[in-house]
C-alpha atoms as a PDB file:
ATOM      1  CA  UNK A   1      -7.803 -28.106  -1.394  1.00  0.00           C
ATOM      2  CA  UNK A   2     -10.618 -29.523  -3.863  1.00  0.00           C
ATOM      3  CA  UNK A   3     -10.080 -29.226  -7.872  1.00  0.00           C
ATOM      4  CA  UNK A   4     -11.501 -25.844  -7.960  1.00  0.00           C
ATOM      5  CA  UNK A   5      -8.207 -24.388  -8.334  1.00  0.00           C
ATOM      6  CA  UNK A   6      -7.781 -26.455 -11.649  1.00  0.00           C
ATOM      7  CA  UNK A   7      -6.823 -24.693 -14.685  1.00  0.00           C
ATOM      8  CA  UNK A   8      -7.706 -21.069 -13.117  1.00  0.00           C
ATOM      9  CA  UNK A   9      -5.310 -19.002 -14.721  1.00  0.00           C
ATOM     10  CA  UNK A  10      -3.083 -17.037 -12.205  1.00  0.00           C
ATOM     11  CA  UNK A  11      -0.059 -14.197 -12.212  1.00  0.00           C
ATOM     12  CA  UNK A  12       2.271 -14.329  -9.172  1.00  0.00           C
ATOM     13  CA  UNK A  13       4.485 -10.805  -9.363  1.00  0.00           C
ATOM     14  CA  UNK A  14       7.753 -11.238  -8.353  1.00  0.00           C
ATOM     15  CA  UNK A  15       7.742 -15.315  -8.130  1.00  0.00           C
ATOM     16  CA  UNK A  16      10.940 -16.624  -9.042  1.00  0.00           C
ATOM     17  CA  UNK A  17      11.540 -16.542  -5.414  1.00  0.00           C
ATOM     18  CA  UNK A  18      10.355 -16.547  -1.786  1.00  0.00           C
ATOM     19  CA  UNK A  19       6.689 -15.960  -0.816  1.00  0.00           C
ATOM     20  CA  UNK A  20       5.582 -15.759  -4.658  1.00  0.00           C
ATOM     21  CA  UNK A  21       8.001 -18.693  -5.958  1.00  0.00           C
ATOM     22  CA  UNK A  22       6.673 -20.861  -3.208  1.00  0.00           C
ATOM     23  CA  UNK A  23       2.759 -19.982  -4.021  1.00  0.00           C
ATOM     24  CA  UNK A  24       3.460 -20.068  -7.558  1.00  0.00           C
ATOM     25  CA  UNK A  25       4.384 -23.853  -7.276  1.00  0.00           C
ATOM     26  CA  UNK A  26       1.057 -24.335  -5.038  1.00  0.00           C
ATOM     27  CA  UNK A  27      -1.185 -22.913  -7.903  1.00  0.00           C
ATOM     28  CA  UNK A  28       0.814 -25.213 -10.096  1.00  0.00           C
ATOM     29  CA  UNK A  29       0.648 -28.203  -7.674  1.00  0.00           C
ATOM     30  CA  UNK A  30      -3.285 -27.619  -7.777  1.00  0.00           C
ATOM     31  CA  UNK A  31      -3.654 -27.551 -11.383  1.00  0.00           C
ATOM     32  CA  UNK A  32      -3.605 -24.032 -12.158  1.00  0.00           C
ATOM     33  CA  UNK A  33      -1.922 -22.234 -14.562  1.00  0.00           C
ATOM     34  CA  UNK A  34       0.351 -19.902 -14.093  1.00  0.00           C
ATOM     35  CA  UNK A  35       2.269 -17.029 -15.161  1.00  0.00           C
ATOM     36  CA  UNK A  36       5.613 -15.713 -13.082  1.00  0.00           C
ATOM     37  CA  UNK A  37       6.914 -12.099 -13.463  1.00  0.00           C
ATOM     38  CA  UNK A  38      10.120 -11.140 -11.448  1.00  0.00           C
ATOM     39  CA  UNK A  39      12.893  -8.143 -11.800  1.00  0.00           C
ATOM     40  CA  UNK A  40      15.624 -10.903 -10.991  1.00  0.00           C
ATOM     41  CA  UNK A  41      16.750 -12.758 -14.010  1.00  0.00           C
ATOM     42  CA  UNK A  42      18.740 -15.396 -12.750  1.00  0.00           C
ATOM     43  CA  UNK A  43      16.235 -16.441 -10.021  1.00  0.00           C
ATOM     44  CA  UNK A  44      13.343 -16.646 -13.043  1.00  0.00           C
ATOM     45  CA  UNK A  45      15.508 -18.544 -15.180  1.00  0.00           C
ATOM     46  CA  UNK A  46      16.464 -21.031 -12.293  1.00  0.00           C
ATOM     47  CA  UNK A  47      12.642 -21.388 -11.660  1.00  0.00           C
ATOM     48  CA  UNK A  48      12.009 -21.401 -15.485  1.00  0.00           C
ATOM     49  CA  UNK A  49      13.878 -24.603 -15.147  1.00  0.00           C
ATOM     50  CA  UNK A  50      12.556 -25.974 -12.208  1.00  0.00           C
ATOM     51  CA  UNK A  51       8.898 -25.842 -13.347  1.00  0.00           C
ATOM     52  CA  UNK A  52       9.343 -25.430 -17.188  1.00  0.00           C
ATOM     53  CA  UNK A  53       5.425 -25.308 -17.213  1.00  0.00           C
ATOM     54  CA  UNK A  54       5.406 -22.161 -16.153  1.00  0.00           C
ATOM     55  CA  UNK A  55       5.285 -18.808 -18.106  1.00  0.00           C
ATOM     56  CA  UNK A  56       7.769 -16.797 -16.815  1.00  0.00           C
ATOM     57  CA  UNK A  57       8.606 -12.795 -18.207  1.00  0.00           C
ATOM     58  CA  UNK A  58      11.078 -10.501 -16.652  1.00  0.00           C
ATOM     59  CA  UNK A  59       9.609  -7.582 -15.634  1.00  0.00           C
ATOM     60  CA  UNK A  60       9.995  -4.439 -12.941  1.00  0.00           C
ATOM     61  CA  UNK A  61       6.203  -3.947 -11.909  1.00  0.00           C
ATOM     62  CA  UNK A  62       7.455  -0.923 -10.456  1.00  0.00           C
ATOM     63  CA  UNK A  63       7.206   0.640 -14.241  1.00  0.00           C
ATOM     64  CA  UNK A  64       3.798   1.436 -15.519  1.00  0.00           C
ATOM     65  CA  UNK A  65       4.953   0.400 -19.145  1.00  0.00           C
ATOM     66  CA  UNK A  66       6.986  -2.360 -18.461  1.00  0.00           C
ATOM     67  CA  UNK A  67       3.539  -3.939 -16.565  1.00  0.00           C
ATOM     68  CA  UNK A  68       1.372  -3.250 -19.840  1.00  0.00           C
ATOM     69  CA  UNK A  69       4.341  -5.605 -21.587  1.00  0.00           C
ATOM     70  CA  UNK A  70       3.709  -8.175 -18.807  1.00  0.00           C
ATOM     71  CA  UNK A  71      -0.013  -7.989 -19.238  1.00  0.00           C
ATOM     72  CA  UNK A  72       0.022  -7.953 -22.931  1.00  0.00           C
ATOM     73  CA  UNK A  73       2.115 -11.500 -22.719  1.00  0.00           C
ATOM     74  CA  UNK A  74      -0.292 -12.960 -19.605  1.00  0.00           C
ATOM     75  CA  UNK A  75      -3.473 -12.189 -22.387  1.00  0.00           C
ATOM     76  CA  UNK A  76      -1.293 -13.808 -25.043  1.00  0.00           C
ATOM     77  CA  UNK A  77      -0.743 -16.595 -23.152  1.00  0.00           C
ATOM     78  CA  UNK A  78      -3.209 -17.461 -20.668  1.00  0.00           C
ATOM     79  CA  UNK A  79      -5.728 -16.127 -22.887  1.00  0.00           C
ATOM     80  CA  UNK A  80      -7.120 -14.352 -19.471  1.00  0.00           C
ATOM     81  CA  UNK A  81      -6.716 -13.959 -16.098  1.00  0.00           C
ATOM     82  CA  UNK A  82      -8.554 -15.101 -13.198  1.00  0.00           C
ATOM     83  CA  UNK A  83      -6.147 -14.674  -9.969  1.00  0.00           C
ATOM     84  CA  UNK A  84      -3.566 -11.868  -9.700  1.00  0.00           C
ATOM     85  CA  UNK A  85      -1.230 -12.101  -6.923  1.00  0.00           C
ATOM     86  CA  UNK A  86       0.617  -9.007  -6.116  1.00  0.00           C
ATOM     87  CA  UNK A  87       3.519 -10.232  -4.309  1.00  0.00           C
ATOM     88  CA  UNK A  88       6.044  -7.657  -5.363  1.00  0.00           C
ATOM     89  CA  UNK A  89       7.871  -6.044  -2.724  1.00  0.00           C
ATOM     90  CA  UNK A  90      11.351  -4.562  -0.842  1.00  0.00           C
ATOM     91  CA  UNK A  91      12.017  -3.557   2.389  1.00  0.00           C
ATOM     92  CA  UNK A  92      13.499  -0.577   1.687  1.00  0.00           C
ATOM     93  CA  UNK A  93      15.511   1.567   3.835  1.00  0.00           C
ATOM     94  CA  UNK A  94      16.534   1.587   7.753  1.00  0.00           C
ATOM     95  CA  UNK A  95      16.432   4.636   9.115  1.00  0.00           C
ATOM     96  CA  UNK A  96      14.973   7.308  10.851  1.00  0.00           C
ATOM     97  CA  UNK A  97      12.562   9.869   8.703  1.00  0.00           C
ATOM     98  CA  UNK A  98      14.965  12.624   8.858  1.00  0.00           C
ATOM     99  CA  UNK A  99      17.910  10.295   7.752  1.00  0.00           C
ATOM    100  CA  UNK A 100      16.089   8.634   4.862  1.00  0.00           C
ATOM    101  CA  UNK A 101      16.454   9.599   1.113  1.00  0.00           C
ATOM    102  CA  UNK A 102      13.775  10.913  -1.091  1.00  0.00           C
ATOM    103  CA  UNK A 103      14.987   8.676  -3.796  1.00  0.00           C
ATOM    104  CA  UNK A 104      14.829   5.598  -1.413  1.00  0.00           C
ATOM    105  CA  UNK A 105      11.190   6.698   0.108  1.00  0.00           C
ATOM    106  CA  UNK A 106      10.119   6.974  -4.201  1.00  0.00           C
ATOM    107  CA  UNK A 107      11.124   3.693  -4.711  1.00  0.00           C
ATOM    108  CA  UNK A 108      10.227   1.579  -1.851  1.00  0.00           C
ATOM    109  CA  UNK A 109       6.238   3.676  -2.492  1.00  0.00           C
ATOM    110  CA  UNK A 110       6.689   2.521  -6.293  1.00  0.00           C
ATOM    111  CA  UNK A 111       7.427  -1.125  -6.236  1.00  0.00           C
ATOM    112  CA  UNK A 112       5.249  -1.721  -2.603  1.00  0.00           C
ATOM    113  CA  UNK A 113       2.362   0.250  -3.454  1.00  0.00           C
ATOM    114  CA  UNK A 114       2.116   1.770  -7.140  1.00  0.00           C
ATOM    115  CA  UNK A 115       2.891  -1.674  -8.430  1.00  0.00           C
ATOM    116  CA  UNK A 116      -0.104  -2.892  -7.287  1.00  0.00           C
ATOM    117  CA  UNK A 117      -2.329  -0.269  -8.823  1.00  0.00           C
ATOM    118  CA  UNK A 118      -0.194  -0.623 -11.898  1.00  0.00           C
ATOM    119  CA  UNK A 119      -1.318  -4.380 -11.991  1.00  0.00           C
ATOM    120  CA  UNK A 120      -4.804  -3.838 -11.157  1.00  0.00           C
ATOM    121  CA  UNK A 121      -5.433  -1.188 -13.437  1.00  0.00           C
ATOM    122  CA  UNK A 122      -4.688  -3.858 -16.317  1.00  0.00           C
ATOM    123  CA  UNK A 123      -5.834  -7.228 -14.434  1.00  0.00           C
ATOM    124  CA  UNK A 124      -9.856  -5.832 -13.847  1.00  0.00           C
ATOM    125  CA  UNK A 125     -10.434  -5.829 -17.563  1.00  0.00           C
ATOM    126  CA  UNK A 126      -9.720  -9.541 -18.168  1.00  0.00           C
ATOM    127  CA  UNK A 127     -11.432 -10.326 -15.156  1.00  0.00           C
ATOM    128  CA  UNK A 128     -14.324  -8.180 -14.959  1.00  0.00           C
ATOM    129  CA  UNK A 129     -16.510 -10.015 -18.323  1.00  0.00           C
ATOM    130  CA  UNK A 130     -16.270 -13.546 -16.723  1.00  0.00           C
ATOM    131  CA  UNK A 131     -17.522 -11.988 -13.401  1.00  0.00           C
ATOM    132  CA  UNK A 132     -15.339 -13.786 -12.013  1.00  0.00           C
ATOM    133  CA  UNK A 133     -11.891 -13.601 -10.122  1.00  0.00           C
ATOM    134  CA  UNK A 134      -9.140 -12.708  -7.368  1.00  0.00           C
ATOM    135  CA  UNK A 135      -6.715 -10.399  -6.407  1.00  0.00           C
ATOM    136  CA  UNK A 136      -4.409 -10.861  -3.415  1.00  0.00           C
ATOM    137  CA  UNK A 137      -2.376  -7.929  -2.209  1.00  0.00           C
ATOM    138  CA  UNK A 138       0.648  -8.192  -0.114  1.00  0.00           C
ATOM    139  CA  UNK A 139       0.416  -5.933   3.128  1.00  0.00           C
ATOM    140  CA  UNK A 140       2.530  -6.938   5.645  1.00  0.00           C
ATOM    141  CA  UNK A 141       2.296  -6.265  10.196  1.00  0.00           C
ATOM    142  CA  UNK A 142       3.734  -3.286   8.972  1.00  0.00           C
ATOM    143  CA  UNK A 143       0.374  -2.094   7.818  1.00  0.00           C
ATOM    144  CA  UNK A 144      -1.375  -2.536  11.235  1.00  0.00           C
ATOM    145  CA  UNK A 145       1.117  -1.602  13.576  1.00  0.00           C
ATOM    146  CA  UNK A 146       4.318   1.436  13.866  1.00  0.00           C
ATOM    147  CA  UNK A 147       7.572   0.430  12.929  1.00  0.00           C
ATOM    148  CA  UNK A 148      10.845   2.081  13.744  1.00  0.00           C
ATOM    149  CA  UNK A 149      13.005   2.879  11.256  1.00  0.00           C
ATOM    150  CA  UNK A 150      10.894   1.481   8.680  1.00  0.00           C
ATOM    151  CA  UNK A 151       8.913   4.223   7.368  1.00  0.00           C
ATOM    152  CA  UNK A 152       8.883   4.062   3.963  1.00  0.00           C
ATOM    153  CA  UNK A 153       7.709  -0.172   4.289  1.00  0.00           C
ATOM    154  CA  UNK A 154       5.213   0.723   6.962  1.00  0.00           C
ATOM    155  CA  UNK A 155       2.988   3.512   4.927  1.00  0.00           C
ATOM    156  CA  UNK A 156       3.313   1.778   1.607  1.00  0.00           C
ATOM    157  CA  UNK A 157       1.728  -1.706   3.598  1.00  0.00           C
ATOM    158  CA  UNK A 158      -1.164   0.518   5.114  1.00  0.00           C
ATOM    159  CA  UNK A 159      -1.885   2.135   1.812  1.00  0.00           C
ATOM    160  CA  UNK A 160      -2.066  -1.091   0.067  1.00  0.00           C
ATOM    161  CA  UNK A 161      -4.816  -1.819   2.693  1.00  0.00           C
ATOM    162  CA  UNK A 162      -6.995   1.046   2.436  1.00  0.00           C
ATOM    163  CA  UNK A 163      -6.504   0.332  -1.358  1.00  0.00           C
ATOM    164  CA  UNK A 164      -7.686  -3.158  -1.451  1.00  0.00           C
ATOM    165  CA  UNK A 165     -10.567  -2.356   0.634  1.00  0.00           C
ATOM    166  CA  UNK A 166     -11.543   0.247  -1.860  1.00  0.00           C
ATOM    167  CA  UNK A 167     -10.860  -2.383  -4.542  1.00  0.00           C
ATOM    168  CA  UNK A 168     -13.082  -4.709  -2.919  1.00  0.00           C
ATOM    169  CA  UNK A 169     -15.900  -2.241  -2.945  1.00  0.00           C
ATOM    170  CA  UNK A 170     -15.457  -1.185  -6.454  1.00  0.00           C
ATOM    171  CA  UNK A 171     -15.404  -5.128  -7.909  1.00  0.00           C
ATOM    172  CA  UNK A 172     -17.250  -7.307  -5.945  1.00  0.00           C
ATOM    173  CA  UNK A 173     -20.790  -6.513  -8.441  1.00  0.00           C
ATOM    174  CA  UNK A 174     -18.436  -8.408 -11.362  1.00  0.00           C
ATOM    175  CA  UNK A 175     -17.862 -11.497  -8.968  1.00  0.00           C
ATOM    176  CA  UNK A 176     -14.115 -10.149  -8.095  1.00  0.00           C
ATOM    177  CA  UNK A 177     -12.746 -10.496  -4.372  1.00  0.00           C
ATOM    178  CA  UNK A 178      -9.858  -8.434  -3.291  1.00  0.00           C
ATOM    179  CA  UNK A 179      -7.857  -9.082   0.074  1.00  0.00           C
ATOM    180  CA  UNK A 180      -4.946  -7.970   0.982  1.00  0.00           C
ATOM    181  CA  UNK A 181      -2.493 -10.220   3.654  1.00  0.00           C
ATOM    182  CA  UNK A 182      -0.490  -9.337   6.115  1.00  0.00           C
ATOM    183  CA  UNK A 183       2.611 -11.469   6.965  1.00  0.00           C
ATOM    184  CA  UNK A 184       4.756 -11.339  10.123  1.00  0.00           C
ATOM    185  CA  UNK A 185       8.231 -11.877  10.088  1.00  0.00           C
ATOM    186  CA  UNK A 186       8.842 -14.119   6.747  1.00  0.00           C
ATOM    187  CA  UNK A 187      12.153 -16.774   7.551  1.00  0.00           C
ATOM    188  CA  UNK A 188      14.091 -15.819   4.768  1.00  0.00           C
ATOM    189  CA  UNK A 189      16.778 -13.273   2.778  1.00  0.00           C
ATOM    190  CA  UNK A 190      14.895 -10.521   3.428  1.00  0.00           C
ATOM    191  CA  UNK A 191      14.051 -11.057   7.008  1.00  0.00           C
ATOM    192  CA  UNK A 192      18.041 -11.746   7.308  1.00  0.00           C
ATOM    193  CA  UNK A 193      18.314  -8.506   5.118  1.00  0.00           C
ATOM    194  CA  UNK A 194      16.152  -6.412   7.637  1.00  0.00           C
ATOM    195  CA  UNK A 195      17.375  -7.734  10.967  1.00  0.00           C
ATOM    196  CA  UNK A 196      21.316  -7.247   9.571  1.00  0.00           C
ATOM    197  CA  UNK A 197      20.212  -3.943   8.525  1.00  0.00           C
ATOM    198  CA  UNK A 198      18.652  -3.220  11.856  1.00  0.00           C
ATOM    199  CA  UNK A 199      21.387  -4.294  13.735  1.00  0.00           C
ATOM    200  CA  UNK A 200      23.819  -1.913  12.319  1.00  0.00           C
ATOM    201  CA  UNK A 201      21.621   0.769  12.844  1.00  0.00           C
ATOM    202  CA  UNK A 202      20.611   0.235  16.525  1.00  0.00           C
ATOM    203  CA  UNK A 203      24.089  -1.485  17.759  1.00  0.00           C
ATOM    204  CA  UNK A 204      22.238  -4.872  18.977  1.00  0.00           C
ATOM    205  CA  UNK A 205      23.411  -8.018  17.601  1.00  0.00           C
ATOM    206  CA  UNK A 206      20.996 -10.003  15.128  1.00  0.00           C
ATOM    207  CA  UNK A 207      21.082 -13.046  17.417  1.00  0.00           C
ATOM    208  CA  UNK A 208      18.886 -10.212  19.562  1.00  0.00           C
ATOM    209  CA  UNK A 209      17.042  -8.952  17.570  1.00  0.00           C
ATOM    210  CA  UNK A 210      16.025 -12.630  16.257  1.00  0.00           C
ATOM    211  CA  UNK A 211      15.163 -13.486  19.779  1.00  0.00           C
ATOM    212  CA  UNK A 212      13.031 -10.401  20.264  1.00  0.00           C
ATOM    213  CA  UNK A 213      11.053 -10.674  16.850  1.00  0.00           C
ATOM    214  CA  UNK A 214       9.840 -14.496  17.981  1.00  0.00           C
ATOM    215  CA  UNK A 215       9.489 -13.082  21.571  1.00  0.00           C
ATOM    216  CA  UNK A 216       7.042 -10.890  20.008  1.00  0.00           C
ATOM    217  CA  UNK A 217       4.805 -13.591  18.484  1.00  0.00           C
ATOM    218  CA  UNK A 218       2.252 -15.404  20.396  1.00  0.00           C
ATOM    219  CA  UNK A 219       3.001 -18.481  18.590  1.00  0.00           C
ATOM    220  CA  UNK A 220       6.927 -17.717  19.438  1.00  0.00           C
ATOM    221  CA  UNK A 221       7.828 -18.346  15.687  1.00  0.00           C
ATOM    222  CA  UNK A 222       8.927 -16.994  12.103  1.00  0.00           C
ATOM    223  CA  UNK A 223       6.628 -17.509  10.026  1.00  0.00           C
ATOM    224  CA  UNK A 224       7.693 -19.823   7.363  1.00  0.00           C
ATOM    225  CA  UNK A 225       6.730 -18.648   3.239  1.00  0.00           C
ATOM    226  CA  UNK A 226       4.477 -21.662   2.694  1.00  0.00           C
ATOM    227  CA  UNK A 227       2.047 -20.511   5.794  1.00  0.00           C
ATOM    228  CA  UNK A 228       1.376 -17.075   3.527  1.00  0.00           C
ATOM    229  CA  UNK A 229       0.769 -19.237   0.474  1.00  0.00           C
ATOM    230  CA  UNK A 230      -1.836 -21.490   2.200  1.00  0.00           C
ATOM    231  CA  UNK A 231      -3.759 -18.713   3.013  1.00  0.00           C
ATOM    232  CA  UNK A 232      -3.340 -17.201  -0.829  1.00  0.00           C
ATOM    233  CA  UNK A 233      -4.452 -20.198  -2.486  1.00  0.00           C
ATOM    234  CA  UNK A 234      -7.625 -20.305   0.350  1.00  0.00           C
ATOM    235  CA  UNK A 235      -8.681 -17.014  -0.720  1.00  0.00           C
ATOM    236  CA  UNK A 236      -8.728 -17.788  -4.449  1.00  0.00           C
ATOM    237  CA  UNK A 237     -10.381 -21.328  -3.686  1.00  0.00           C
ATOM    238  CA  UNK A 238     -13.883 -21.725  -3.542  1.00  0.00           C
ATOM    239  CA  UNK A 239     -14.021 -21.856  -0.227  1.00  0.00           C
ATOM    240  CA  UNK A 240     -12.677 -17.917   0.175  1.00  0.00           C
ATOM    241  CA  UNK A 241     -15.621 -17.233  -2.147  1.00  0.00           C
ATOM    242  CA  UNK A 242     -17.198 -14.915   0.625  1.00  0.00           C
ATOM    243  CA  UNK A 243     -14.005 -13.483   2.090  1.00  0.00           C
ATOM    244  CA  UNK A 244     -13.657  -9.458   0.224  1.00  0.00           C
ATOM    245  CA  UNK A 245     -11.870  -6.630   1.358  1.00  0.00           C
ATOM    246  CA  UNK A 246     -10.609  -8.043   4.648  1.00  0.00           C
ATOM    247  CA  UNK A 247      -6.350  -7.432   5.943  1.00  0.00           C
ATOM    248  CA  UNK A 248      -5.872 -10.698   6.786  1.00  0.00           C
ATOM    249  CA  UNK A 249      -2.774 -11.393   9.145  1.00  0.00           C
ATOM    250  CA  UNK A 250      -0.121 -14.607   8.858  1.00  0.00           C
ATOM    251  CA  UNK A 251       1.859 -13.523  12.050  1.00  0.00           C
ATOM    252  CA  UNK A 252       1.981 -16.325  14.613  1.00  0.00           C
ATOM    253  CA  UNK A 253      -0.337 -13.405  15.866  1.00  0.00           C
ATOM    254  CA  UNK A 254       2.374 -10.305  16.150  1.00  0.00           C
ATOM    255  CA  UNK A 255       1.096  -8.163  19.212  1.00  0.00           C
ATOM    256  CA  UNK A 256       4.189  -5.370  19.387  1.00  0.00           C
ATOM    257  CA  UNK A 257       6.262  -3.482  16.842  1.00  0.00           C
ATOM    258  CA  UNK A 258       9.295  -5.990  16.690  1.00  0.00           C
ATOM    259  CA  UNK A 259       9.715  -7.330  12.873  1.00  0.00           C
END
């Protein structure tokens, strides 16, 4: 990666750990600053002391008024923002449609998909007068393919593409690019959250369901988080400068339903 990344100012959502704690530190590795939001307070004050150059804020992006706080504080401090990474995200619950709560289906909707409107809908103005920006949305396989049991996940990840591609069309004239990716099956807690959550519901052990999630990979692998930050830090580079309002999968190319 050249210098272009260099002092860009950038806000990871939910970055004190996994995916967005391990592209947070690649925007910082590259120069950038950065600003770290995250729901879980011990993880953001254990990453407040790992990279103490880091703004960090505690905040559920899943509230409307609790992201105009967090955007109030990025302007404060950053003066501006030119990348937002939407990371936020749960898996919400296992179970078939007529099994599943409306109280779990509202929340896994709120912090997968309204979050993200909730952060665009105060990012665009600091972006839009330098004609001149980022967003990356997090999809997931789940928004390109069916997935048992998973309803909730799957139609907030396909709405979150159909947004961003309506993003991209709406910001691109101020010099904004919007993509949204799409991981596979993450190594990590959650991953070890969903498969233990699908094995109780289906009977199978998770050593089998393990085996069939890699046996449903081309590349016959987990994808590991620093794969999905690679490709988040190429799409804010200059060399994603031409890359708007694409779904762009990190799956060790996931061809069946098996995440």
């Amino acid at each position: 990666m050249s210098n272009d990344l260099k002092d860009k100012r950038v806000l990871v959502t939910a970055g004190a750990s996994g995916i967005g704690r391990v592209t947070a530190n690649e925007f910082l590795a590259a120069g950038a600053r950065v600003f770290v939001c995250d729901i879980d307070a011990k993880a953001l004050q254990a990453y407040q002391a790992e990279q103490p150059t880091a703004a960090t804020m505690l905040a559920d992006v899943a509230d409307a008024a609790q992201v105009d706080r967090l955007f109030d504080a990025v302007s404060a401090k950053l003066g501006g923002l030119d990348f937002l990474v939407n990371n936020a995200g749960i898996a919400g619950p296992t179970a078939n449609i007529e099994d599943c709560a409306p109280a779990d289906w509202d929340r896994t909707l709120r912090v997968n998909l309204d979050a993200a409107f909730f952060c665009c809908r105060r990012a665009l103005p600091l972006m839009k007068p330098n004609r001149f920006g980022a967003i990356v949305n997090m999809s997931s396989t789940a928004g390109k393919y069916g997935f048992a049991r998973r309803a909730p996940y799957a139609a907030a990840k396909w709405a979150i593409i159909g947004f961003t591609k309506t993003l991209a069309l709406e910001v691109g004239e101020y010099g904004i690019r919007a993509n949204a990716i799409c991981p596979g099956a993450v190594e990590g807690d959650r991953m070890d959250r969903v498969l233990k959550a699908d094995s109780k519901a289906t009977g199978r052990s998770i050593e089998e369901l393990r085996a069939e999630t890699v046996r449903d990979t081309a590349l016959k692998t987990f994808v590991g988080p620093g794969d999905v930050a690679a490709m988040i830090l190429y799409l804010c580079s200059d060399a994603g400068r031409r890359i708007s309002g694409q779904a762009i999968s990190v799956d060790a190319y996931t061809f069946a339903a098996g995440v």
